[in-house]
C-alpha atoms as a PDB file:
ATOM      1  CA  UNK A   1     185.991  38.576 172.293  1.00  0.00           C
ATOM      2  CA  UNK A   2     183.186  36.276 170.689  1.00  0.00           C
ATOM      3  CA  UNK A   3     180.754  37.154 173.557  1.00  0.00           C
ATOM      4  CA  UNK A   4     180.411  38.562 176.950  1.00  0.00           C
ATOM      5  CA  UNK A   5     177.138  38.218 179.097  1.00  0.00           C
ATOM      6  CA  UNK A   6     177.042  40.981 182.048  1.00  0.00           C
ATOM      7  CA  UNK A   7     173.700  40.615 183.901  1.00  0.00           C
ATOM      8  CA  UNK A   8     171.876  40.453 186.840  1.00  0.00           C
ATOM      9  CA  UNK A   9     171.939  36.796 187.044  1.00  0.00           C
ATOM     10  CA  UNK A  10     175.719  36.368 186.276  1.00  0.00           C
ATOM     11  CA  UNK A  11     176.824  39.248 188.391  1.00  0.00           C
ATOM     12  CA  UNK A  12     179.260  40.063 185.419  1.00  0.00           C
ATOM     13  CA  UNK A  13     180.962  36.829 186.254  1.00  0.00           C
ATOM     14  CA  UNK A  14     180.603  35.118 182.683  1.00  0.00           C
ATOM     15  CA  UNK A  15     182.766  36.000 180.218  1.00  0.00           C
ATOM     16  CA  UNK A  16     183.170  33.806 176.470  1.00  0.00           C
ATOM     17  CA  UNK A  17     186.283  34.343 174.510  1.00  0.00           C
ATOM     18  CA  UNK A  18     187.289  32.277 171.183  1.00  0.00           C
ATOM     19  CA  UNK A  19     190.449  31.138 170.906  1.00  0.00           C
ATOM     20  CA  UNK A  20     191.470  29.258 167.515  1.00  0.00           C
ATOM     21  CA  UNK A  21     194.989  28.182 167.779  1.00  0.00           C
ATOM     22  CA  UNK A  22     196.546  26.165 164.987  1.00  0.00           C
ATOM     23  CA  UNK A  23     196.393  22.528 164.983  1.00  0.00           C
ATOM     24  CA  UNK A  24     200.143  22.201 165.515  1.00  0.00           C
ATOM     25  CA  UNK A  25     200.155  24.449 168.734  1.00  0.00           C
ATOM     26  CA  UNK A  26     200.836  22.583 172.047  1.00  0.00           C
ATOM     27  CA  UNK A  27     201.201  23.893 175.856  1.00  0.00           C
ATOM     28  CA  UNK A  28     203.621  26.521 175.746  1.00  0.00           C
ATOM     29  CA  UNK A  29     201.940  27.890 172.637  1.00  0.00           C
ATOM     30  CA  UNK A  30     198.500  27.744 174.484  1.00  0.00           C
ATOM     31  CA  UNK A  31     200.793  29.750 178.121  1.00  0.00           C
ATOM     32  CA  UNK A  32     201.724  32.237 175.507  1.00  0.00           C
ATOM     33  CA  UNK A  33     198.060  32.641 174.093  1.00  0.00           C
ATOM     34  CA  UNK A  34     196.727  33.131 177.381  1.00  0.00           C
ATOM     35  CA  UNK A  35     199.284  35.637 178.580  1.00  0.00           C
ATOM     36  CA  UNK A  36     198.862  37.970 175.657  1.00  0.00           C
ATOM     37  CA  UNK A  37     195.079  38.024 176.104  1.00  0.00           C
ATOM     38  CA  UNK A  38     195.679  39.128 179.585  1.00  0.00           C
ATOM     39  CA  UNK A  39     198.274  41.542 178.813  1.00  0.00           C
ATOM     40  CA  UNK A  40     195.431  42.771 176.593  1.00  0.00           C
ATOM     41  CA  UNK A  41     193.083  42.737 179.515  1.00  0.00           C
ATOM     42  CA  UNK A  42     190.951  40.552 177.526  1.00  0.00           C
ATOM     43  CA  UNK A  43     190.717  37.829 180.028  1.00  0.00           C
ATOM     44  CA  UNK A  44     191.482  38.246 183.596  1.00  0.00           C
ATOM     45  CA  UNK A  45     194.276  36.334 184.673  1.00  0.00           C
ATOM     46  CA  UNK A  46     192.200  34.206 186.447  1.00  0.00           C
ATOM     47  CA  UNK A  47     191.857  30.319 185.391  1.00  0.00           C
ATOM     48  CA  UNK A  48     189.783  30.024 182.699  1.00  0.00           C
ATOM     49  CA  UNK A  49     187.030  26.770 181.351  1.00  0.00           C
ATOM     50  CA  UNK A  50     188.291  25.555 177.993  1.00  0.00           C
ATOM     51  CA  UNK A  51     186.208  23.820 175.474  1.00  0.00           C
ATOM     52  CA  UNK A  52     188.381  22.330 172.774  1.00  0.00           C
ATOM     53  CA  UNK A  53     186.739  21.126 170.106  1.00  0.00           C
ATOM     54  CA  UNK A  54     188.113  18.173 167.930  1.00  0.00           C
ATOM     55  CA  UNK A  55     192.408  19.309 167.192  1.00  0.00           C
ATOM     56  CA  UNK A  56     192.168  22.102 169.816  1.00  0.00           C
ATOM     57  CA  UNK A  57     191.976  19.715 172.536  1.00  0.00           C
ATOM     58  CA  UNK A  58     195.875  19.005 171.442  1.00  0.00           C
ATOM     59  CA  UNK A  59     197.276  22.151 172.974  1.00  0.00           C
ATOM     60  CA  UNK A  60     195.581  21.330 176.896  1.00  0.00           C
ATOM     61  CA  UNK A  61     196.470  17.345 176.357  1.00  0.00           C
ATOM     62  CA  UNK A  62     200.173  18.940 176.001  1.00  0.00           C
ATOM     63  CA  UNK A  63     199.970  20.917 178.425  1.00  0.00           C
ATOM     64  CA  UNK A  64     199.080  17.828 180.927  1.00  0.00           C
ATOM     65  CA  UNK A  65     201.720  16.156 179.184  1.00  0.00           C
ATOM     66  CA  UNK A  66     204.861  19.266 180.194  1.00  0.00           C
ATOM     67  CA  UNK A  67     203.466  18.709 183.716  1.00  0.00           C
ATOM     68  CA  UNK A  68     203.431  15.086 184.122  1.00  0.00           C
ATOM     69  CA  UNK A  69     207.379  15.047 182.321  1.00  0.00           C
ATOM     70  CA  UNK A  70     208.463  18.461 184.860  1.00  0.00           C
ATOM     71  CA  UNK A  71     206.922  16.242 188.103  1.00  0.00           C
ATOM     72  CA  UNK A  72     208.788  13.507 186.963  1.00  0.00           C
ATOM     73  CA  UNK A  73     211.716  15.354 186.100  1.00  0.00           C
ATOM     74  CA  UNK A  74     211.579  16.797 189.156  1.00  0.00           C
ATOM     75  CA  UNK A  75     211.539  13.643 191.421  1.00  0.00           C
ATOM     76  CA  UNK A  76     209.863  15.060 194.352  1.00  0.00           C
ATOM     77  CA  UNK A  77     206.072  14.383 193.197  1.00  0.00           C
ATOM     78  CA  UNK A  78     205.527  17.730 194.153  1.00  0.00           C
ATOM     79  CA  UNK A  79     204.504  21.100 192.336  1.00  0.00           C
ATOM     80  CA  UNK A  80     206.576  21.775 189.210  1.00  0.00           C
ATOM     81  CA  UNK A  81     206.378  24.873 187.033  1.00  0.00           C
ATOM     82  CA  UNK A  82     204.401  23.008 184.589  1.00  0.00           C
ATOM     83  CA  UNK A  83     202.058  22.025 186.500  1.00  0.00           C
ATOM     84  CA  UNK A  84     201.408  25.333 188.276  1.00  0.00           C
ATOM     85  CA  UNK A  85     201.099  26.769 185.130  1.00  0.00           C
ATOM     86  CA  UNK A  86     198.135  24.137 184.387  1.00  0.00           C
ATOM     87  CA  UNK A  87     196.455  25.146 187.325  1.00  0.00           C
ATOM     88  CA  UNK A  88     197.062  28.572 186.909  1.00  0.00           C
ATOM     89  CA  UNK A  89     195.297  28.953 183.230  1.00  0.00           C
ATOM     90  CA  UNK A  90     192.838  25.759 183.909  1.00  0.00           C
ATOM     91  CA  UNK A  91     189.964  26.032 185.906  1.00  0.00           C
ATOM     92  CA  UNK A  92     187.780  23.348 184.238  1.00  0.00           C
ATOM     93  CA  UNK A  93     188.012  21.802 180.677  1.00  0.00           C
ATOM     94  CA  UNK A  94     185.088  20.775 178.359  1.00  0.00           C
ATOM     95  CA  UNK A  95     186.861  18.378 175.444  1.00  0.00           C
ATOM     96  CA  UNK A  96     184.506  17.662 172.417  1.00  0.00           C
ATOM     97  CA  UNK A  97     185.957  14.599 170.468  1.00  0.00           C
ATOM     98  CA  UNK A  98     189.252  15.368 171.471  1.00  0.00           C
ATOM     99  CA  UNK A  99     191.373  12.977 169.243  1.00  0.00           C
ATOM    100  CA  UNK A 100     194.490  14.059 171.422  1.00  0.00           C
ATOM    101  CA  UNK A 101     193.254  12.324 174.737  1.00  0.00           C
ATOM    102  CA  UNK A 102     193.440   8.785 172.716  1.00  0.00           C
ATOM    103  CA  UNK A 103     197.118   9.614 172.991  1.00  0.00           C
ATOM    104  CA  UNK A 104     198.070  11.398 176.054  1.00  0.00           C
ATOM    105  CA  UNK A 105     199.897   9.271 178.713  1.00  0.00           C
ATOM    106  CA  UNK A 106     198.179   8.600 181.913  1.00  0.00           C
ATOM    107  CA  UNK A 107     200.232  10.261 183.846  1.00  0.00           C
ATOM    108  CA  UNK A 108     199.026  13.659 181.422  1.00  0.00           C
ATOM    109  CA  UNK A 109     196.414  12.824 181.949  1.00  0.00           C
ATOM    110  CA  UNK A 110     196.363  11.703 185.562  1.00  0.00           C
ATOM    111  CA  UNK A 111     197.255  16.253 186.096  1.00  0.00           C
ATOM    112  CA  UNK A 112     193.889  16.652 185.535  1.00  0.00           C
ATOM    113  CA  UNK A 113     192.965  14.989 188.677  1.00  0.00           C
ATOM    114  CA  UNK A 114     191.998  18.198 189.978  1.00  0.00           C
ATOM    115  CA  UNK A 115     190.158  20.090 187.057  1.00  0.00           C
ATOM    116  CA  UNK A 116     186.680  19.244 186.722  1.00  0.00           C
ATOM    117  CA  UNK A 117     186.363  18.017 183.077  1.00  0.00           C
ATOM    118  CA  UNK A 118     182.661  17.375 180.973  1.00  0.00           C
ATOM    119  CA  UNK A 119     183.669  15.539 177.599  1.00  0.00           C
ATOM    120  CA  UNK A 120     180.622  16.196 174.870  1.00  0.00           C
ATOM    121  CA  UNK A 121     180.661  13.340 171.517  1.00  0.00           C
ATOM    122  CA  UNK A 122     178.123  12.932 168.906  1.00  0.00           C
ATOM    123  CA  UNK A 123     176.388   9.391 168.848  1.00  0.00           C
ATOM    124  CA  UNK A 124     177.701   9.181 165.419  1.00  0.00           C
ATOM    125  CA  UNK A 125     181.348   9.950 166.569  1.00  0.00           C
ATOM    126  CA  UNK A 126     183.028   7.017 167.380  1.00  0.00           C
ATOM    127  CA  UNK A 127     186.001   8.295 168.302  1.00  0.00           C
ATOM    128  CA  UNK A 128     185.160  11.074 170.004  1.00  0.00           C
ATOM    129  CA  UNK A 129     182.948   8.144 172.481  1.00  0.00           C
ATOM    130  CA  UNK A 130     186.528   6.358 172.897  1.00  0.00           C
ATOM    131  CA  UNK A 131     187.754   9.578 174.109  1.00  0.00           C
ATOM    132  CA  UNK A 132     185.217  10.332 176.169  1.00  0.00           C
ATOM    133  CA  UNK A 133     184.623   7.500 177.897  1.00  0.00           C
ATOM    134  CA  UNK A 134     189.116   7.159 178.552  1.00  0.00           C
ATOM    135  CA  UNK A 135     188.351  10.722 180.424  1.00  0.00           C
ATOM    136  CA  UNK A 136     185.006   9.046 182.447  1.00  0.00           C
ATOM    137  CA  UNK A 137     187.691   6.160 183.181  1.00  0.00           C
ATOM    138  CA  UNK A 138     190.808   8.085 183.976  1.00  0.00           C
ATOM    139  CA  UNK A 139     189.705  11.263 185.093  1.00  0.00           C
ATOM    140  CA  UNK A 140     185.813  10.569 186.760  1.00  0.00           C
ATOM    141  CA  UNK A 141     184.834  13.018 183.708  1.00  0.00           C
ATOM    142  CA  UNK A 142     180.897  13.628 183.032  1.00  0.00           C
ATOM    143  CA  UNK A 143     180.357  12.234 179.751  1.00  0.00           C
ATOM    144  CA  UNK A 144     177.747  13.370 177.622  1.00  0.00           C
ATOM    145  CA  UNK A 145     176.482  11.967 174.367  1.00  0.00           C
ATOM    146  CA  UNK A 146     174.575  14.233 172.153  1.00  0.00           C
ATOM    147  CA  UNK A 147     172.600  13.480 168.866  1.00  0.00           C
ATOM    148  CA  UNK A 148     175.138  14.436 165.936  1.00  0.00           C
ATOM    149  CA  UNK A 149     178.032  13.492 164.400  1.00  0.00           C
ATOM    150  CA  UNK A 150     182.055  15.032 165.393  1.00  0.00           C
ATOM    151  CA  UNK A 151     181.296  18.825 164.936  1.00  0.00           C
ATOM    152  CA  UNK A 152     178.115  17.928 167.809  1.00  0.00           C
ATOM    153  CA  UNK A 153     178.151  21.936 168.776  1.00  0.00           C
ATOM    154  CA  UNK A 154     176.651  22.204 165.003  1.00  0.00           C
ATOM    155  CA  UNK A 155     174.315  19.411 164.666  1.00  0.00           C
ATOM    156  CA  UNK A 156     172.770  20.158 168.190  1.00  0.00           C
ATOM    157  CA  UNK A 157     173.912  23.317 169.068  1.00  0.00           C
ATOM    158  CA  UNK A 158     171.297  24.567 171.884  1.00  0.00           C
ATOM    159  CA  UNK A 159     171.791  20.935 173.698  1.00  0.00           C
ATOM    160  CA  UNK A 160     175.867  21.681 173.544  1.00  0.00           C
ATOM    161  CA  UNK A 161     175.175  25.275 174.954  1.00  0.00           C
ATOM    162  CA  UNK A 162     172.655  23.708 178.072  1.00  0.00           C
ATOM    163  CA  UNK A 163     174.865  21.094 178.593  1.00  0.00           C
ATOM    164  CA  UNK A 164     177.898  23.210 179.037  1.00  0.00           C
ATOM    165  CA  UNK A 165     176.124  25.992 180.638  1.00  0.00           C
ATOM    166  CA  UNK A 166     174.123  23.643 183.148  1.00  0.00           C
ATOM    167  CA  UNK A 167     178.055  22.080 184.046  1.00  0.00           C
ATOM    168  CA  UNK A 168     179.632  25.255 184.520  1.00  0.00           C
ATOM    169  CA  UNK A 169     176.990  25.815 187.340  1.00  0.00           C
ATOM    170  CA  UNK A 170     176.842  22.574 188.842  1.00  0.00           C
ATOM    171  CA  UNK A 171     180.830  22.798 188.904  1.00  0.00           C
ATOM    172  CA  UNK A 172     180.562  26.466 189.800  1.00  0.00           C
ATOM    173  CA  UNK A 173     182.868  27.105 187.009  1.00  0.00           C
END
């Protein structure tokens, strides 16, 4: 656990964990992650924001991607196991330069309908404004540009941590 903040104002309700999977991992990986860390009664069970920096936004893009290929396999446009376990680990997601989103389907995509998403860039990252501004476009996504280049969390970090923390509220995340 990176950080937890228990006060007055949050009621006990805010709770930061880091979670570094490898580059390679995708959905089921990311399932498996969050199960052990409840089993571990690190996290609560409960749906839980993401931000994905950069190549950790891979592992949520193919997550979106196992639910759009289990609705269709399904047939019935309705809930499939793949995307009830979306919405049962993803409450909101905050993508920062996500390169993964450039390639997710639109129907992946499209399974975030529901999730509110705020997607953070650098004004010196180009791609992470293409991504951003597919999410704005596919998804109604806040987009945010902040001075910096792709790491933006370390070239403005206390703008990254107001913008995020100002979403969460307005999104009641």
């Amino acid at each position: 656990m990176l950080c937890e903040i228990n006060n007055e104002e949050d009621e006990g309700n805010l709770s930061i964990s880091a979670l570094d999977l490898p580059v390679s991992a995708d959905g089921t990986e990311l399932v498996l992650a969050f199960e052990a860390l409840t089993s571990k009664k690190i996290l609560s069970g409960r749906p839980v924001t993401f931000i994905s920096p950069s190549a950790s936004g891979k592992s949520i893009v193919s997550l979106g991607e196992m639910a759009a290929a289990a609705s269709k396999n399904s047939g019935s446009g309705g809930s499939s196991s793949s995307s009830t376990e979306l919405t049962r680990i993803v409450k909101g997601w905050i993508p920062v330069a996500s390169g993964a989103v450039s390639g997710a389907s639109e129907s992946a995509l499209k399974q975030y309908a529901d999730i509110p998403i705020l997607a953070l860039y650098g004004d010196e990252d180009e791609m992470g404004k293409k991504v951003t501004q597919i999410l704005v476009a596919s998804n109604g996504a806040k987009g945010v540009e902040l001075e910096g280049r792709h790491p933006v969390y370390l070239d403005s970090p206390e703008e990254f941590v107001q913008e995020v923390m100002q979403y969460l509220d307005e999104e009641d995340l």
